[in-house]
N, C-alpha and C. Protein backbone atom coordinates (compact mmCIF):
# COMPACT_ATOMS: atom_id res chain seq x y z
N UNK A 1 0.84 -1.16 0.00
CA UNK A 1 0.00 0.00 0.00
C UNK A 1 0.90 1.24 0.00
N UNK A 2 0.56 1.70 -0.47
CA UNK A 2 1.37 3.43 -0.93
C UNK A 2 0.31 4.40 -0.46
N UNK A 3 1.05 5.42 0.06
CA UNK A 3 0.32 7.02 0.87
C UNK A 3 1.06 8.01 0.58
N UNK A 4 0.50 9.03 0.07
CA UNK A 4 1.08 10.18 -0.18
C UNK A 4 0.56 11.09 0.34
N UNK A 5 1.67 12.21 1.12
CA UNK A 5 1.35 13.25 1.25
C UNK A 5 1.96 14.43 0.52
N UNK A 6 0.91 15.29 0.22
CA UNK A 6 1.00 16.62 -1.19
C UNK A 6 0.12 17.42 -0.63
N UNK A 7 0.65 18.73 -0.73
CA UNK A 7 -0.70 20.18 -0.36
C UNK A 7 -0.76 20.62 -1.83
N UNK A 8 -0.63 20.00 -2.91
CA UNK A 8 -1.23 20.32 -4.03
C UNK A 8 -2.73 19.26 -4.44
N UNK A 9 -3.61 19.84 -4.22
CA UNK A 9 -4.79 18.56 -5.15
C UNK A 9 -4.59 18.50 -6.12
N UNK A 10 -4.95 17.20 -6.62
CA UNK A 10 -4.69 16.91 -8.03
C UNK A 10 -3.50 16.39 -8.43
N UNK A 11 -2.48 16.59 -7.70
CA UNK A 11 -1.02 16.60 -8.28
C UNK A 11 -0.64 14.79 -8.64
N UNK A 12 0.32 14.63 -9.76
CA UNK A 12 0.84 13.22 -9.96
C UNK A 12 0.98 12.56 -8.90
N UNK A 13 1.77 13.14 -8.03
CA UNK A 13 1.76 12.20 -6.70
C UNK A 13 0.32 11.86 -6.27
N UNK A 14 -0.48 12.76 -5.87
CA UNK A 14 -1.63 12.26 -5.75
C UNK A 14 -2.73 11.54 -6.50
N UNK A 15 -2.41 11.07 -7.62
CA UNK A 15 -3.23 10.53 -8.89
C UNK A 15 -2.20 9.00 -8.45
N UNK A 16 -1.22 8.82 -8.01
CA UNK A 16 -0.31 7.85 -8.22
C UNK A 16 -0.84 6.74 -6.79
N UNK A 17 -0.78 7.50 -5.83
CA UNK A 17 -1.40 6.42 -4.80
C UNK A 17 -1.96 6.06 -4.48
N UNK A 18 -2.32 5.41 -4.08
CA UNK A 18 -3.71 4.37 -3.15
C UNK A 18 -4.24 4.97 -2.31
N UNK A 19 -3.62 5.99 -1.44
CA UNK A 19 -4.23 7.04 -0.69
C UNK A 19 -2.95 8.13 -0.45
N UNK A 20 -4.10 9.06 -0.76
CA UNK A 20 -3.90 10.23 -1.24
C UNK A 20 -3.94 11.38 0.45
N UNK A 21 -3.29 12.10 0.87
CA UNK A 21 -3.65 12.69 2.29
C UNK A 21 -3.19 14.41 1.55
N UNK A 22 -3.94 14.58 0.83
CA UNK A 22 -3.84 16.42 0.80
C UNK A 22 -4.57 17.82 1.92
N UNK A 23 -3.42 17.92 2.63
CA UNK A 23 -4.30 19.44 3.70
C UNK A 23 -4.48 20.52 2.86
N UNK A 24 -4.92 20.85 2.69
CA UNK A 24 -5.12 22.45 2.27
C UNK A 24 -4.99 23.80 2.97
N UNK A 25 -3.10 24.20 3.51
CA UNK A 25 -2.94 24.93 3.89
C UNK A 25 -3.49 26.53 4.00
N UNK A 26 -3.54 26.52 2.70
CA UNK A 26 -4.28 27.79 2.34
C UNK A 26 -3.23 29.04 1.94
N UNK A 27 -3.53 30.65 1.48
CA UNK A 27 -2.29 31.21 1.04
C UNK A 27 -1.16 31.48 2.40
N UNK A 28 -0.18 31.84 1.82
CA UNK A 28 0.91 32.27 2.28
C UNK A 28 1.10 34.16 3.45
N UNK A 29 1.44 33.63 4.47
CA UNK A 29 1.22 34.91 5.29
C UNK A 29 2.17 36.03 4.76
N UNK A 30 3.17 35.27 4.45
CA UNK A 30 4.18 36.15 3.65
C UNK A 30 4.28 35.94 1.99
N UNK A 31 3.99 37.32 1.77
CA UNK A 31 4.55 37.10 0.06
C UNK A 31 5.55 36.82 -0.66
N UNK A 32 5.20 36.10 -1.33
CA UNK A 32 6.57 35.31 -2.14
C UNK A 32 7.43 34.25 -1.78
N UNK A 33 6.89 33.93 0.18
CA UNK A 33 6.99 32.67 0.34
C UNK A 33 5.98 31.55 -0.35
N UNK A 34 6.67 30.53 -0.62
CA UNK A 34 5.66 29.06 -1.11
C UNK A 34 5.74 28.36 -0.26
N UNK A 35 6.45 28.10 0.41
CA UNK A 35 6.38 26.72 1.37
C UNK A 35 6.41 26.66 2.90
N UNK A 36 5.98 27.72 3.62
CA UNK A 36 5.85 27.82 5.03
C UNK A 36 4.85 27.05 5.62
N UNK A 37 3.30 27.22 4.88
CA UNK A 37 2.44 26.88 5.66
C UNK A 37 2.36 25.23 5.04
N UNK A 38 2.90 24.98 3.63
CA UNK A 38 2.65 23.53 3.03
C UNK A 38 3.47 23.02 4.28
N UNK A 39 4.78 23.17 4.26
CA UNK A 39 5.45 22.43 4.34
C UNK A 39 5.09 21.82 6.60
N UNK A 40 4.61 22.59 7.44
CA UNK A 40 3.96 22.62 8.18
C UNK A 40 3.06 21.86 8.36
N UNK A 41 1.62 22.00 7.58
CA UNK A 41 0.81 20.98 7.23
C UNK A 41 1.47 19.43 7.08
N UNK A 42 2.47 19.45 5.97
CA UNK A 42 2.66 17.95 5.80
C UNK A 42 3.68 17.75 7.15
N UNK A 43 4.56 18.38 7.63
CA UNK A 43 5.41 18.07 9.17
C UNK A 43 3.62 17.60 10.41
N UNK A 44 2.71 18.02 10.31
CA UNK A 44 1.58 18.02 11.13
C UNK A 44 1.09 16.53 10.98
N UNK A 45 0.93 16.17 9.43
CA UNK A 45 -0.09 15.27 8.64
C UNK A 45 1.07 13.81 9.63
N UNK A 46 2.86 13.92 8.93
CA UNK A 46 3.40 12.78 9.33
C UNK A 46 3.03 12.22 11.20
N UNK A 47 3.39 13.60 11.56
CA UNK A 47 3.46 13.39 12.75
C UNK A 47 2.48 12.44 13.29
N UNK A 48 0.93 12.71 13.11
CA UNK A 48 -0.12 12.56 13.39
C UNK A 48 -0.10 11.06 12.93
N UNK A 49 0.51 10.96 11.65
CA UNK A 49 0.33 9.33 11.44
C UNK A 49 1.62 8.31 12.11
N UNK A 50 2.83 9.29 12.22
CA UNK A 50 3.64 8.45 12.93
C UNK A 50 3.03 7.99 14.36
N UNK A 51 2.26 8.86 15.05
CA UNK A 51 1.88 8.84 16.71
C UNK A 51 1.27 8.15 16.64
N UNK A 52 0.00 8.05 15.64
CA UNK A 52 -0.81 7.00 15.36
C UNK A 52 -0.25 5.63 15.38
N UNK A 53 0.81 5.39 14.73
CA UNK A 53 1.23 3.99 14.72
C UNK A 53 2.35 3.47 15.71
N UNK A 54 2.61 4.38 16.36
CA UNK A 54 3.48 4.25 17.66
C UNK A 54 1.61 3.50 18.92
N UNK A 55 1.00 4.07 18.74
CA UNK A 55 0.17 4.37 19.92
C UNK A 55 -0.62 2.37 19.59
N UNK A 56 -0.84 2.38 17.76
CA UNK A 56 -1.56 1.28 17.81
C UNK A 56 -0.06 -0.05 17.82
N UNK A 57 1.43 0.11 17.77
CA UNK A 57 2.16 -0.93 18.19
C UNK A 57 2.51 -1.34 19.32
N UNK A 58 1.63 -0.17 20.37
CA UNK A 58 1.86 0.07 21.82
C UNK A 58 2.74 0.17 22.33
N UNK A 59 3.72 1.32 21.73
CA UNK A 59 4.91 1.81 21.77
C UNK A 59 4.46 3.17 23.15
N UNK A 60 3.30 3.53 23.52
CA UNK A 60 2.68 4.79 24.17
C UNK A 60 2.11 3.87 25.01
N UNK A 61 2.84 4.72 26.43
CA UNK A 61 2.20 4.36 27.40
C UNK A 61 1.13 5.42 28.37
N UNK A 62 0.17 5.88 28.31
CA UNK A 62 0.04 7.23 29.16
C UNK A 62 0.68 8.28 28.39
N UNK A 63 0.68 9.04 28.63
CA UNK A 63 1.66 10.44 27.82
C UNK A 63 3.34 10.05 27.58
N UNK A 64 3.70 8.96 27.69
CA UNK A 64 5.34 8.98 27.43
C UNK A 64 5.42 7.64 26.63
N UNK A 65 6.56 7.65 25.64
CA UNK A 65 6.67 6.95 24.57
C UNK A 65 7.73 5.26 25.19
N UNK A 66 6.78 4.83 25.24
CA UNK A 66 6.92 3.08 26.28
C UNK A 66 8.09 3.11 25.69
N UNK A 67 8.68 2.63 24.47
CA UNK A 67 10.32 2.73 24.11
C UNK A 67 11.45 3.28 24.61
N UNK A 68 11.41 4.46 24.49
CA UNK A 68 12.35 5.34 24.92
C UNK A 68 12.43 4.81 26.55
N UNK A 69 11.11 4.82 27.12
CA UNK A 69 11.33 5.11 28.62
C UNK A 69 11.62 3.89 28.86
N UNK A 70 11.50 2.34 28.27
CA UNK A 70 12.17 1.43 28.85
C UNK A 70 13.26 1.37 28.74
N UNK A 71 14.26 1.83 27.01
CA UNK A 71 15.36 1.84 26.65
C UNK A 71 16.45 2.62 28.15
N UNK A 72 15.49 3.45 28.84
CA UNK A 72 15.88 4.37 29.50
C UNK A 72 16.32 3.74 30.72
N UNK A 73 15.43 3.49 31.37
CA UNK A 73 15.48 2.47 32.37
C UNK A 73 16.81 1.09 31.76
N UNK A 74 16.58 0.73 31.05
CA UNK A 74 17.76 -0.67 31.17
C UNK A 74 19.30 0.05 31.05
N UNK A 75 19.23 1.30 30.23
CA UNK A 75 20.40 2.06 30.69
C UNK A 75 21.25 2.66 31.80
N UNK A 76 20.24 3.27 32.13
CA UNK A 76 19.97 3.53 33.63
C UNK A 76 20.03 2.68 34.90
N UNK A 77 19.87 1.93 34.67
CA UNK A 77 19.37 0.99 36.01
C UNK A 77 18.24 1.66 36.62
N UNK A 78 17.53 0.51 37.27
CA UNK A 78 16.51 0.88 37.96
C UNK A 78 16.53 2.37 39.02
N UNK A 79 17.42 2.43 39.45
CA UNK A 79 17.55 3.78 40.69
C UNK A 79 17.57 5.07 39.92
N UNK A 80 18.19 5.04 38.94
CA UNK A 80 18.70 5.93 38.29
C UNK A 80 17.49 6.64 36.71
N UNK A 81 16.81 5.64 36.69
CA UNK A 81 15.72 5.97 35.20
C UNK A 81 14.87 7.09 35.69
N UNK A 82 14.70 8.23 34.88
CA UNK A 82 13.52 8.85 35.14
C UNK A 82 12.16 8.52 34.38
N UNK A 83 10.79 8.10 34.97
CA UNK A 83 10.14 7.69 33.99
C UNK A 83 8.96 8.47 34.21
């Protein structure tokens, strides 16, 4: 399965995948910038799907990321981990 993310609709990339994830940032606060608010949107879009798949491999425990904080702990030793 293939996913693309593009803040252009329509675009090849988006005609090309199986699913398609376009935000529609909207214009630019500054003129003659192009890519502030796209590029934002798609940093937003990954995130949201990376957390997503951290949360459903049950990598998230409560608000802190079960990985890290065990990696943390076996480093640490028990006395020493902050969790």
């Amino acid at each position: 399965m293939t996913i693309g993310v593009s803040c252009t609709p329509e675009s090849e990339l988006s005609r090309r995948v199986r699913i398609a994830i376009t935000p529609l940032p909207g214009p630019e606060a500054i003129a003659g910038s192009t890519r502030l608010k796209a590029g934002t949107a798609t940093k937003l879009v990954l995130n949201m799907l990376t957390t997503g798949a951290f949360i459903r491999r049950g990598y998230v425990w409560g608000k802190s990321d079960g990985q890290r904080a065990a990696e943390e702990f076996e480093t640490a030793g028990p006395r020493d981990a902050e969790l």
